[in-house]
Structure formats: C-alpha cells, structure tokens
N, C-alpha and C. Protein backbone atom coordinates (compact mmCIF):
# COMPACT_ATOMS: atom_id res chain seq x y z
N UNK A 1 0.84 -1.18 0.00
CA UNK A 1 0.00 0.00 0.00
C UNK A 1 0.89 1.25 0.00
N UNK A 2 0.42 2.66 -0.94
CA UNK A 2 1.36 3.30 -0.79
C UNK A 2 1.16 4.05 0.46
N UNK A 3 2.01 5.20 0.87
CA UNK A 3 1.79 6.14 1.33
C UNK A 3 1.49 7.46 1.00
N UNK A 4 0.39 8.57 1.72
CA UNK A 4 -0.20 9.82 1.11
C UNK A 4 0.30 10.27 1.80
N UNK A 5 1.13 11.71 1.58
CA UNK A 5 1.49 12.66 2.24
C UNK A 5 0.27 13.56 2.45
N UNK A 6 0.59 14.58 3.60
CA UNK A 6 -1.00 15.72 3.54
C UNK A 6 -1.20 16.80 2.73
N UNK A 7 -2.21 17.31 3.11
CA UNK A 7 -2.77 17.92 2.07
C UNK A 7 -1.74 19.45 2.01
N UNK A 8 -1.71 20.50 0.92
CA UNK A 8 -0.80 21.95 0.72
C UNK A 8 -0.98 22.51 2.25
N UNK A 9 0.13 23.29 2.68
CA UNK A 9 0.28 24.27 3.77
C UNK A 9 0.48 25.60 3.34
N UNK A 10 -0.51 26.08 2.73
CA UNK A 10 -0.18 27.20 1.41
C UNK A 10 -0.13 28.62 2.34
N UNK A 11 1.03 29.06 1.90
CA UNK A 11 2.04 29.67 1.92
C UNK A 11 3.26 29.21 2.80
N UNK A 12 3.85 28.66 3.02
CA UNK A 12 4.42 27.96 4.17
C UNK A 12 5.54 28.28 3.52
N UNK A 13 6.91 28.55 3.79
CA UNK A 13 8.07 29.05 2.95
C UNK A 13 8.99 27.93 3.06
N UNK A 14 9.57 27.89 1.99
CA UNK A 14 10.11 26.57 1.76
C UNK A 14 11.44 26.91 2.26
N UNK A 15 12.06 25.82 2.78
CA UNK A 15 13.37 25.91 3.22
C UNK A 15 14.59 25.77 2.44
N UNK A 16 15.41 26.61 2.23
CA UNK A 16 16.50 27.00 1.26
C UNK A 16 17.90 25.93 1.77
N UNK A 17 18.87 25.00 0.92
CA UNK A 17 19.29 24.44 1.41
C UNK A 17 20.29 24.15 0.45
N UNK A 18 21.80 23.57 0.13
CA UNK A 18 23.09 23.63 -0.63
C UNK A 18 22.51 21.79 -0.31
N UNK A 19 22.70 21.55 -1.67
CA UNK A 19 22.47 19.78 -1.66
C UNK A 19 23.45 19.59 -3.14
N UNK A 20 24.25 18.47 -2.79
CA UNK A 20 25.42 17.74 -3.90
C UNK A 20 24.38 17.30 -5.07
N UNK A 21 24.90 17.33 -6.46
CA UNK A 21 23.87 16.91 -7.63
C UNK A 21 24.69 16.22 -8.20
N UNK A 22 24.04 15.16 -9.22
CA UNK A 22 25.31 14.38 -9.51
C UNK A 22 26.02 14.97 -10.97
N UNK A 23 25.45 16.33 -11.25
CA UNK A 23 25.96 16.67 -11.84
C UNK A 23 27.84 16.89 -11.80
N UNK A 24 27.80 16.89 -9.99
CA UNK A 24 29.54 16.95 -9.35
C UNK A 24 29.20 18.77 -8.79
N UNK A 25 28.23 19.34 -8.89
CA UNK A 25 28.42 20.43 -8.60
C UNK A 25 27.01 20.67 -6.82
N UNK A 26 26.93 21.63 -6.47
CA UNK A 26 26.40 22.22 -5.37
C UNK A 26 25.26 22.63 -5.85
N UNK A 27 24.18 22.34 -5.44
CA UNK A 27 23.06 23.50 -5.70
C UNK A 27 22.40 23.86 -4.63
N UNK A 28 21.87 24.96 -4.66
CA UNK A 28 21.22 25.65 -3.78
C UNK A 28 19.96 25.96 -4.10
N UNK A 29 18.79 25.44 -3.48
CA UNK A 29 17.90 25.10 -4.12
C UNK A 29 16.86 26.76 -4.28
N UNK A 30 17.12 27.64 -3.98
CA UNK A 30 16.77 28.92 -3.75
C UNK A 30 17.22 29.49 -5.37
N UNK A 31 18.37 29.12 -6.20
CA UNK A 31 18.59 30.07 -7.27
C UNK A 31 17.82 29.18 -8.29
N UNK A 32 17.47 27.81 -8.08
CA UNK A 32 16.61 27.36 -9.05
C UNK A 32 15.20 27.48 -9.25
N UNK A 33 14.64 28.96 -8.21
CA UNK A 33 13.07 29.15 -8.33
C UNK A 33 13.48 30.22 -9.46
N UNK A 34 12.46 30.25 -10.71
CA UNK A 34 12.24 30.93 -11.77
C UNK A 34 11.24 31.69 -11.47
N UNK A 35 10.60 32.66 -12.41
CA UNK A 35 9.94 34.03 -12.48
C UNK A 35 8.67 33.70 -12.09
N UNK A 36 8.37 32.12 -12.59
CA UNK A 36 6.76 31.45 -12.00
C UNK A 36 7.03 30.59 -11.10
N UNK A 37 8.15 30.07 -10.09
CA UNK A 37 7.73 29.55 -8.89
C UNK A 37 9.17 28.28 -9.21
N UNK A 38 9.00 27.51 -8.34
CA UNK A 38 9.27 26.27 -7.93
C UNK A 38 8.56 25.41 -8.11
N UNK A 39 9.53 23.59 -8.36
CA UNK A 39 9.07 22.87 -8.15
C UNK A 39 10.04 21.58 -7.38
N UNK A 40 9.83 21.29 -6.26
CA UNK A 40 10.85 20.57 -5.00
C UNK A 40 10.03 19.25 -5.77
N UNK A 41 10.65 18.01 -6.05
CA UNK A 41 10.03 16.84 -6.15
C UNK A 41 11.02 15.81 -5.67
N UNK A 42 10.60 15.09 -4.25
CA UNK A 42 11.16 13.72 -3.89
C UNK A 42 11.02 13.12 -4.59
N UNK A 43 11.67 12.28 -4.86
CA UNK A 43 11.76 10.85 -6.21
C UNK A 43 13.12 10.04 -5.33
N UNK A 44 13.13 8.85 -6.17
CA UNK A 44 14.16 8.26 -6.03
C UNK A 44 14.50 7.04 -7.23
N UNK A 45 15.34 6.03 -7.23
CA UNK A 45 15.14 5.08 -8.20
C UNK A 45 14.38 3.97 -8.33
N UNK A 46 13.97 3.26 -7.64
CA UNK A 46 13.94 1.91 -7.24
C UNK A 46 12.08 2.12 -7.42
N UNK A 47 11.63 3.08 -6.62
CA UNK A 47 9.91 2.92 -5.95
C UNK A 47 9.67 2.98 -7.47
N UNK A 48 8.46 2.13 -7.24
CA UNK A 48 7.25 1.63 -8.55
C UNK A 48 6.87 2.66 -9.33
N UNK A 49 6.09 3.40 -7.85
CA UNK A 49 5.58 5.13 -8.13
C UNK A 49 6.14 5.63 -9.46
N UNK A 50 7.06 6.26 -8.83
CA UNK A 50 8.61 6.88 -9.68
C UNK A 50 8.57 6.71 -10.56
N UNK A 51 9.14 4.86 -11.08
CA UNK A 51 9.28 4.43 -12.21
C UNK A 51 8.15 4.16 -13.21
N UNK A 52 6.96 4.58 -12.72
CA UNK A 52 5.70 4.71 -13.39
C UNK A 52 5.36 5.63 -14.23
N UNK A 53 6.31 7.12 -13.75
CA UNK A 53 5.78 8.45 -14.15
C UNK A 53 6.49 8.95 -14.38
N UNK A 54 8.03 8.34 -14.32
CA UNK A 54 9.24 9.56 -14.27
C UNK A 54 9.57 9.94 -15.70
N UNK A 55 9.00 9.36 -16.94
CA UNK A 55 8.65 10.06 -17.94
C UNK A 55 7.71 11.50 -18.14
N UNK A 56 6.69 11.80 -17.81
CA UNK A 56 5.72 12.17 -17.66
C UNK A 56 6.29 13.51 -16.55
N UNK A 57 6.81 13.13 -15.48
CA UNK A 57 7.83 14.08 -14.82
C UNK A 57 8.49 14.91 -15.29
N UNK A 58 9.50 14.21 -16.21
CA UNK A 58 10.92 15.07 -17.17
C UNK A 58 9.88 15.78 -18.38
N UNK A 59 9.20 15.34 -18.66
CA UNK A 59 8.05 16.35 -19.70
C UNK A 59 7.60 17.36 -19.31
N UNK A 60 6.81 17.41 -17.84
CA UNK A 60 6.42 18.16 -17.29
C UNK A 60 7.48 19.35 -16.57
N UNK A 61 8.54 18.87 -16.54
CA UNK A 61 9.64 19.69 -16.03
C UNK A 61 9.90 20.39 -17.00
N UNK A 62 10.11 20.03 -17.91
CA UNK A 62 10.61 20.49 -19.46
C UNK A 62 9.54 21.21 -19.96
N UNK A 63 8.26 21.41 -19.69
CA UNK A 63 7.28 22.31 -20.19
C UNK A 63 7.24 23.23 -19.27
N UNK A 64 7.25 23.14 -18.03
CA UNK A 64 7.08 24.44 -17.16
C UNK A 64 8.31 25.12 -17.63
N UNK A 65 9.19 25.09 -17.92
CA UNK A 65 10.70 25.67 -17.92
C UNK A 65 10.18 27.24 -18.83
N UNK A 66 8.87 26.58 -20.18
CA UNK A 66 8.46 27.99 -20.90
C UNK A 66 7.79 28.94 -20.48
N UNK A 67 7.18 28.35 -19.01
CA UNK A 67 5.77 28.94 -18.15
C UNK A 67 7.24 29.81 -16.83
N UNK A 68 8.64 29.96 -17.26
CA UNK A 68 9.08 30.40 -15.90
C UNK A 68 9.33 29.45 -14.66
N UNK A 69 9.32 28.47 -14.99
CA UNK A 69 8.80 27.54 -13.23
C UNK A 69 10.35 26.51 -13.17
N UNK A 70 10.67 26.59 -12.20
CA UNK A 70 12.13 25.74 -11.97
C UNK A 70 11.81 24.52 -11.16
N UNK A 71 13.16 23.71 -11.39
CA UNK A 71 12.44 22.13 -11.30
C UNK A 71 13.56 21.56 -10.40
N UNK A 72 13.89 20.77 -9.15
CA UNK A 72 14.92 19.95 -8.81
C UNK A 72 13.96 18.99 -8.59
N UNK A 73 14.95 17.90 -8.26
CA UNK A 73 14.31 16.19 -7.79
C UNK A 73 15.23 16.11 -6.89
N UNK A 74 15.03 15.57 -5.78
CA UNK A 74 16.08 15.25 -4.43
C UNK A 74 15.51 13.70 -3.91
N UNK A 75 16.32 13.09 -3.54
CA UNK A 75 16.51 11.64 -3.28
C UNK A 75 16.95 11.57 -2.40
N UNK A 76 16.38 11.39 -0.98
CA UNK A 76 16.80 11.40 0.54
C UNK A 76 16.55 10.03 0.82
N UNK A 77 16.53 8.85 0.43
CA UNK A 77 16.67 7.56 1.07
C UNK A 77 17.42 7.21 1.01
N UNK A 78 17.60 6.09 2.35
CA UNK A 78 18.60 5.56 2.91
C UNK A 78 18.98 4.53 1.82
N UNK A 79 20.69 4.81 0.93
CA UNK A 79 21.46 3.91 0.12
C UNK A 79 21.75 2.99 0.69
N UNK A 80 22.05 2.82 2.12
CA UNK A 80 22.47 1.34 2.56
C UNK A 80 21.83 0.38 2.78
N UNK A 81 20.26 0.57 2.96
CA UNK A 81 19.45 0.00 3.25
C UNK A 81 18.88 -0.46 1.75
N UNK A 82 19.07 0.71 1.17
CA UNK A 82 18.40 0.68 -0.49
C UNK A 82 19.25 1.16 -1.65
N UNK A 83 20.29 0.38 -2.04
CA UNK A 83 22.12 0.50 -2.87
C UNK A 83 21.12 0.82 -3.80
N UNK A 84 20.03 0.59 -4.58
CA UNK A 84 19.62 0.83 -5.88
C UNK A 84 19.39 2.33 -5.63
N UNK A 85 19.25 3.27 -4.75
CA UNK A 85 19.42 4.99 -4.70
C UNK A 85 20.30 5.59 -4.05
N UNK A 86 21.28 4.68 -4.14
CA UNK A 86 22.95 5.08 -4.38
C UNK A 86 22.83 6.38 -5.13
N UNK A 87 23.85 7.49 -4.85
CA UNK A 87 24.38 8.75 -5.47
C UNK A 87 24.70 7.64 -7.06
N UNK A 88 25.39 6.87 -6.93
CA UNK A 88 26.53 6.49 -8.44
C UNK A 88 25.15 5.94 -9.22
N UNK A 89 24.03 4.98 -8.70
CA UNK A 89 23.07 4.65 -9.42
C UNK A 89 21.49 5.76 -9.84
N UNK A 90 21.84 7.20 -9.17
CA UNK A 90 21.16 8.45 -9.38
C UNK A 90 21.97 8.78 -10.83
N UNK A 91 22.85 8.69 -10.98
CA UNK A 91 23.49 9.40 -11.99
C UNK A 91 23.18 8.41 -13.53
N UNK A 92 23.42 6.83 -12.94
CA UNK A 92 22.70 5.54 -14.03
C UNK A 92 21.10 6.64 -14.11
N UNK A 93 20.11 6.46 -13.27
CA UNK A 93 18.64 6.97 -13.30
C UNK A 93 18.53 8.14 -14.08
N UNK A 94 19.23 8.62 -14.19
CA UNK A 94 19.55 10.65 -14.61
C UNK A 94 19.55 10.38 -15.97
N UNK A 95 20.56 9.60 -16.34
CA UNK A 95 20.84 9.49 -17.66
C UNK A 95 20.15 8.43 -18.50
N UNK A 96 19.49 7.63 -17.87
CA UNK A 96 18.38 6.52 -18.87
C UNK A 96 17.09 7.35 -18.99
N UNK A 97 16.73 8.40 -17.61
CA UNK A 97 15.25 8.83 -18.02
C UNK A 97 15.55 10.53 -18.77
N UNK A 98 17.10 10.68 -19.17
CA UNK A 98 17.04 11.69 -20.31
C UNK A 98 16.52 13.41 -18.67
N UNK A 99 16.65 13.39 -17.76
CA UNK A 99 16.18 14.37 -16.82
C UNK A 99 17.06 15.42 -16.85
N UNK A 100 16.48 16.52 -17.50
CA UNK A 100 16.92 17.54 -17.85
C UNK A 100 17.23 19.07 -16.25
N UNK A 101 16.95 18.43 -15.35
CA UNK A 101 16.48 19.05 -14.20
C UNK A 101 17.28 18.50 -12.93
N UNK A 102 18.37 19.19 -12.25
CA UNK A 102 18.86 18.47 -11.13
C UNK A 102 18.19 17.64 -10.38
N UNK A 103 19.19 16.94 -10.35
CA UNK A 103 18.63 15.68 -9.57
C UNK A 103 20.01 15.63 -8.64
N UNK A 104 19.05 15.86 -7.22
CA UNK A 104 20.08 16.52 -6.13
C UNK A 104 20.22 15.17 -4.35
N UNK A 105 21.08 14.86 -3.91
CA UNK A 105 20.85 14.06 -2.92
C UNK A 105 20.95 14.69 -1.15
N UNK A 106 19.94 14.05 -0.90
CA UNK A 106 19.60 14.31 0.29
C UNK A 106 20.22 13.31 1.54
N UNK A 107 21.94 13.20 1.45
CA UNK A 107 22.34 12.02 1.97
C UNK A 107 21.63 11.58 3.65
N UNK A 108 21.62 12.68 4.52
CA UNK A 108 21.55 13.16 5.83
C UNK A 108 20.19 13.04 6.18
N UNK A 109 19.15 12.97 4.95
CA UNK A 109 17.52 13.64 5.10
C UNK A 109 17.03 14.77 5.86
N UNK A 110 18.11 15.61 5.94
CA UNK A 110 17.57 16.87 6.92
C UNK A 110 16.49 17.31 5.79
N UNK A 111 16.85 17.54 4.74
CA UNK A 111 15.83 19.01 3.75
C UNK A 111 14.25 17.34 3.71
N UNK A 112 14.20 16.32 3.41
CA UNK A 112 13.26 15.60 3.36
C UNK A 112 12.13 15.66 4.80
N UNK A 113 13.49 15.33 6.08
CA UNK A 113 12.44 16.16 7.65
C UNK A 113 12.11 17.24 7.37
N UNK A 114 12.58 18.10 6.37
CA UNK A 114 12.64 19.52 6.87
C UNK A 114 11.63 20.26 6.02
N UNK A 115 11.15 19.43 4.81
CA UNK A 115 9.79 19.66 4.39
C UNK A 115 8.95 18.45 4.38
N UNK A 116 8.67 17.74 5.38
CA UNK A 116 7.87 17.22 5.76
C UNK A 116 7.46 15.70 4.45
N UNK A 117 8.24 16.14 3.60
CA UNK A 117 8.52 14.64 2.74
C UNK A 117 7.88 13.18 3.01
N UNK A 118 7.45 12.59 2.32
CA UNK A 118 6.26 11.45 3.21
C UNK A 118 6.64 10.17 1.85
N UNK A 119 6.69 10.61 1.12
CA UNK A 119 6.96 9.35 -0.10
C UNK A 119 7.61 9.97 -1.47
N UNK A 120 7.92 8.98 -2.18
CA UNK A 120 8.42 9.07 -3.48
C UNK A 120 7.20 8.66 -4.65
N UNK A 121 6.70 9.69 -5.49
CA UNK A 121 7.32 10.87 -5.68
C UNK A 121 6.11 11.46 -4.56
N UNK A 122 6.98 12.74 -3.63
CA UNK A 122 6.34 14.20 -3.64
C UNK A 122 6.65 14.83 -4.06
N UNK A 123 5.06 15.92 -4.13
CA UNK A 123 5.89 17.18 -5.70
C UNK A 123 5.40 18.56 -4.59
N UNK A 124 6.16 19.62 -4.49
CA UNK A 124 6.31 20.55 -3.62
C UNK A 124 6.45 21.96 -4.09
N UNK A 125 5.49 22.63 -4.98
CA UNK A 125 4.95 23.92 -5.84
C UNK A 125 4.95 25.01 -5.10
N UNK A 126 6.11 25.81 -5.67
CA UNK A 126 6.25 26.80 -5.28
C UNK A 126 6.30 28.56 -5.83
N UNK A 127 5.85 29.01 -5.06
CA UNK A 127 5.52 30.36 -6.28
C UNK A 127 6.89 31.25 -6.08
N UNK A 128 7.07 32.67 -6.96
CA UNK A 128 8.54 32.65 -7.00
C UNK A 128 8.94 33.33 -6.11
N UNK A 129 8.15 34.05 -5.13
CA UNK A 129 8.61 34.17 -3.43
C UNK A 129 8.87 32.50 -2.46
N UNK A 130 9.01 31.85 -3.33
CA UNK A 130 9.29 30.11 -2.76
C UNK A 130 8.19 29.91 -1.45
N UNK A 131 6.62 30.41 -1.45
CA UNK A 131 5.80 29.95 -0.56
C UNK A 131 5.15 28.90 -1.57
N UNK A 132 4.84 27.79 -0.36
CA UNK A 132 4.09 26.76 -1.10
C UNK A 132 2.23 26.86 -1.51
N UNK A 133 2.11 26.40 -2.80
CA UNK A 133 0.80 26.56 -3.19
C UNK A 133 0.55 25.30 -3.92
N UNK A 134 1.37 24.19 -4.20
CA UNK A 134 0.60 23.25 -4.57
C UNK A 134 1.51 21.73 -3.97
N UNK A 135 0.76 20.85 -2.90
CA UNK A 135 1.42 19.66 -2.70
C UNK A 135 0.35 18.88 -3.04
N UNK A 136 0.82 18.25 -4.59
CA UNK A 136 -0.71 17.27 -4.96
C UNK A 136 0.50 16.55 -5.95
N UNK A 137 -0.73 15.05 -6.64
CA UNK A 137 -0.01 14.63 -7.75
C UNK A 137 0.53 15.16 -8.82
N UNK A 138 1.30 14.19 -9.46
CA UNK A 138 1.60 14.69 -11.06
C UNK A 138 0.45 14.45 -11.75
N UNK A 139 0.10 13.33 -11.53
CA UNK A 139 -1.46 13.10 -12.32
C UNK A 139 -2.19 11.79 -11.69
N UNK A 140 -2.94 10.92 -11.80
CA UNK A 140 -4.01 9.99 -11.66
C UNK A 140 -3.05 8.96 -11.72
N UNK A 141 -2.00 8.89 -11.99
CA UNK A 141 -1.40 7.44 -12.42
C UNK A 141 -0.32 6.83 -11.04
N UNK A 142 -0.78 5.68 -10.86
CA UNK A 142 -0.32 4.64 -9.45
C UNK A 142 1.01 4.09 -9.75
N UNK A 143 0.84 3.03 -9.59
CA UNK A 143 2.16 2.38 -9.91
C UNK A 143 2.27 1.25 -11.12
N UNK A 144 1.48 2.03 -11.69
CA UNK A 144 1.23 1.70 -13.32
C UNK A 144 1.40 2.75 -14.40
N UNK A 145 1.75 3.31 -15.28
CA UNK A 145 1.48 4.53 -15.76
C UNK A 145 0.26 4.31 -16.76
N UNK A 146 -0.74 5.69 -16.18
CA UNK A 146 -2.19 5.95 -16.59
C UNK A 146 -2.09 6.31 -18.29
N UNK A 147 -3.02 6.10 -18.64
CA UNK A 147 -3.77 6.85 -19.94
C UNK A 147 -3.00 7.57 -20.31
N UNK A 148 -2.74 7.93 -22.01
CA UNK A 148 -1.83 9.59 -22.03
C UNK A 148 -2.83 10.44 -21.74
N UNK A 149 -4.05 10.48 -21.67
CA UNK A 149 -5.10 11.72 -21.52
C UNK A 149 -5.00 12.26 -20.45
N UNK A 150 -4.31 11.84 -19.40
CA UNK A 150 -4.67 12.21 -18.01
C UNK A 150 -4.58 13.64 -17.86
N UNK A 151 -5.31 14.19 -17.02
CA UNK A 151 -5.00 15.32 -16.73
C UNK A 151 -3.60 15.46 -15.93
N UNK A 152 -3.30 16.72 -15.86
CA UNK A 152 -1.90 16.74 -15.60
C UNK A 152 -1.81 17.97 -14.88
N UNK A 153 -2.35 17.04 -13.28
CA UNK A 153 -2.53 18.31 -12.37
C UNK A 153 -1.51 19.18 -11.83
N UNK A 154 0.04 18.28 -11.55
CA UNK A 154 1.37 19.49 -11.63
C UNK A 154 1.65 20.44 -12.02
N UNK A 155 1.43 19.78 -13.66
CA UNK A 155 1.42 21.16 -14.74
C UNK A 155 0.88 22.28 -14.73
N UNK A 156 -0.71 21.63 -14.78
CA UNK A 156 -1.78 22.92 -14.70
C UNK A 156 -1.95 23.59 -13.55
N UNK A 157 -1.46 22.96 -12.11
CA UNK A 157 -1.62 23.90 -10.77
C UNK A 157 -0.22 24.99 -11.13
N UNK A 158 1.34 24.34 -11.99
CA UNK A 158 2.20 25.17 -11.71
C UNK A 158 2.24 26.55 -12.58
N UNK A 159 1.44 26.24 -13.72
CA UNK A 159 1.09 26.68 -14.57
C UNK A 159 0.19 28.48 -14.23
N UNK A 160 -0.94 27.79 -13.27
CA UNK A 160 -1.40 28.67 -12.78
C UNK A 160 -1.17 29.64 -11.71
N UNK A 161 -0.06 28.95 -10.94
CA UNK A 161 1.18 29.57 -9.69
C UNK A 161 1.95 30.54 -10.45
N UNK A 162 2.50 30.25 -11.56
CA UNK A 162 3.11 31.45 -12.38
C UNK A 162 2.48 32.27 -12.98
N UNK A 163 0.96 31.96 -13.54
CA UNK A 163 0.44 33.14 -13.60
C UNK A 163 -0.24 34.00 -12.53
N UNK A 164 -0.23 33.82 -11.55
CA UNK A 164 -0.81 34.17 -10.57
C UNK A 164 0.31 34.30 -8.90
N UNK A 165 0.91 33.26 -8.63
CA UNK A 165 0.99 33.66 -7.68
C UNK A 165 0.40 33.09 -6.78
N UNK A 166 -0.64 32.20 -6.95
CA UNK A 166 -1.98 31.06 -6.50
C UNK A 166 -1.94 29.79 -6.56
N UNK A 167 -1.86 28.96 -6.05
CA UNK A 167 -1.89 28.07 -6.17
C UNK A 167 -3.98 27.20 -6.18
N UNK A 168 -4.39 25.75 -6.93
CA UNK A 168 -6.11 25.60 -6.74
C UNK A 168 -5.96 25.57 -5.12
N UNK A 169 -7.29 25.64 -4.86
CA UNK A 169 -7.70 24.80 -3.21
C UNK A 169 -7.87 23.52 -3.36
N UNK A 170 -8.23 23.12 -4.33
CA UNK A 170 -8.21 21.32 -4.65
C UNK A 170 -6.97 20.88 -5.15
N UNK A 171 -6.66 20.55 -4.56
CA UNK A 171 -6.10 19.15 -4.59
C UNK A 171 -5.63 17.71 -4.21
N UNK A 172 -5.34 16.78 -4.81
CA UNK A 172 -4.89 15.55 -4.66
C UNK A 172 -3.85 15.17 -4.50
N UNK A 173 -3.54 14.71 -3.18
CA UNK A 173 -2.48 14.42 -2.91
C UNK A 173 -1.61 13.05 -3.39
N UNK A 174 -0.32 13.69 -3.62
CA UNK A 174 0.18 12.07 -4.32
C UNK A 174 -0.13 10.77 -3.58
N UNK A 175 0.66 9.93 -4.19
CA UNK A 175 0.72 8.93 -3.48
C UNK A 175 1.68 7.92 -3.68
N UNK A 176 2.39 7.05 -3.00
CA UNK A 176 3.91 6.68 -3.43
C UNK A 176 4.38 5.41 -2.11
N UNK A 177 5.67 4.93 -2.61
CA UNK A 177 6.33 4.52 -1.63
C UNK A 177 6.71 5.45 -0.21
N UNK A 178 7.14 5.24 0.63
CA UNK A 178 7.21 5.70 1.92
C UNK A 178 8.90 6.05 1.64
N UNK A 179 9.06 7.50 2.00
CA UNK A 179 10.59 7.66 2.68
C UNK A 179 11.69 6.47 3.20
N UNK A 180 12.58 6.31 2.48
CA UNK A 180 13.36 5.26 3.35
C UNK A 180 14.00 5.41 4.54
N UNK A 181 13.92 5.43 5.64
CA UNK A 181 14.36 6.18 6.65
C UNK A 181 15.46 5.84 7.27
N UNK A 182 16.74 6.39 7.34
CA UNK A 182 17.57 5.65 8.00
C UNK A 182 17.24 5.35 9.55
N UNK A 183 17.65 3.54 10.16
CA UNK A 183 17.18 3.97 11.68
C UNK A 183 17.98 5.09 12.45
N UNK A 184 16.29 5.50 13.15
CA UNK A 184 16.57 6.36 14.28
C UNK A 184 15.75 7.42 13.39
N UNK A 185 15.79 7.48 12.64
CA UNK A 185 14.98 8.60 11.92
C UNK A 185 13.63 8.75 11.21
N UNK A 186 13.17 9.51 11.71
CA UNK A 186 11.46 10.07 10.87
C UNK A 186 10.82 10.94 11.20
C-alpha cells in the first residue's frame, strides 16, 4: 500500500538548502526558483511510483521551464538500506530517463524532515517568493502509468502559480512509496 502525504500548507516558505547533484556540482535550491515559482520533487530510483511516471515528470519539467517555473528532484533515502538509490546509481537513473532538471541528494535527510517529505514521488509547488501553493499529484497514475489523456494536475496547478501567484484549493495528494528512513529517523 502506498503512502499519502498531507494535504498543501499554502504559503508555508520553503526551506532554502546547498544539496550535492550528480551533476559533481552544489546547488542551492533557492537560485533554481524561476519568475513562476518552484518545483521541489522527492523521487528516487527503485519505488514503482517513480518508475511509473518519471517520464511524464521530465516532460512536465521540461514544459514548465516555458511557463518560468524551476524544477529539482532530491533523493533522501537511505542507500544502505536501499544501494539501488545510491548517489553512483542516481546518476545511471539521470541518464536513462534523459532528466533535464537536477537531480540533487539528500544524503543526511535533513531538507526531506525539513519539508515534511512522506513518499516518493512528492511534488512541492512553489511560487517565486518560494511559498508553497501546490502539494498534490503529477497526475491519476499509481504504480502503473495511466492513460496519455490524463490530466496533468502538476502542470496545470504550476502553470497557474506562475500566472498568478496562487496556487487551486483542490487538490490531490500524491501517493507513493514511503521515505526510506535511515534507523533512528522520521
């Protein structure tokens, strides 16, 4: 069964934080909000979720980019417990799903505690003062990937965060594998 994270804490300011990418470089997740907002998305390799949609993801990343809207993916589970979201096998993941958008690691899971992170994927919409206005799905699709018709509620909530500044009052919250937690931690 997966796990649902809760519902948006809209405006809630997102926490600014220097995380390793496997690009080999530093990012700071504060210079990657664009003119229409943010978008923080937990992912990792291995969960079903993920590998269901992470097409559909890199599309959606790659279309907001014209709407203004900036994109990281951060991967805070525990590698020892789970070697398949290894840093060295993020960089294998990076480059088979073509992800045009840092993909940043969360070795420690402070920034995953530190926005309240609940499963893979969460997606974490942010407007370009980095307050949150949309924590919902990418779309309808489980751990199967849905229909191409689906609506494509990421898009269209981030869509509307950059024109506005707003995030809907509806929404649906993802749903996914659970955080891998290292013990002692959650």
């Amino acid at each position: 069964m997966g796990t649902v994270p809760p519902v948006c804490d809209f405006d809630w300011k997102g926490i600014d934080a220097i995380l390793p990418g496997i690009d080999g470089n530093e990012h700071q997740l504060s210079e990657h909000v664009g003119p229409g907002g943010l978008v923080v998305a937990f992912i990792c390799n291995h969960c079903p979720y993920v590998k269901a949609v992470i097409g559909r993801i890199v599309r959606d990343a790659n279309d907001l980019r014209a709407h203004g809207v900036g994109f990281v993916a951060i991967n805070s589970n525990d590698a020892e417990a789970y070697p398949q979201d290894s840093f060295d096998n993020m960089k294998v993941f990076s480059r088979e799903h073509r992800m045009s958008f840092p993909y940043l690691y969360d070795s420690d899971q402070s920034i995953a505690r530190a926005y309240g992170a609940a499963c893979t994927p969460d997606f974490f919409g942010f407007n370009a003062r980095m307050k949150l206005q949309y924590r919902g799905r990418l779309d309808a699709s489980r751990k199967e990937t849905g229909a191409d018709d689906l609506r494509r509620d990421l898009y269209e909530a981030m869509v509307a965060i950059a024109r506005s500044g707003t995030g809907p009052q509806d929404q649906i919250a993802s749903i996914g594998c659970s955080i891998k937690w290292k013990d002692g931690v959650a």
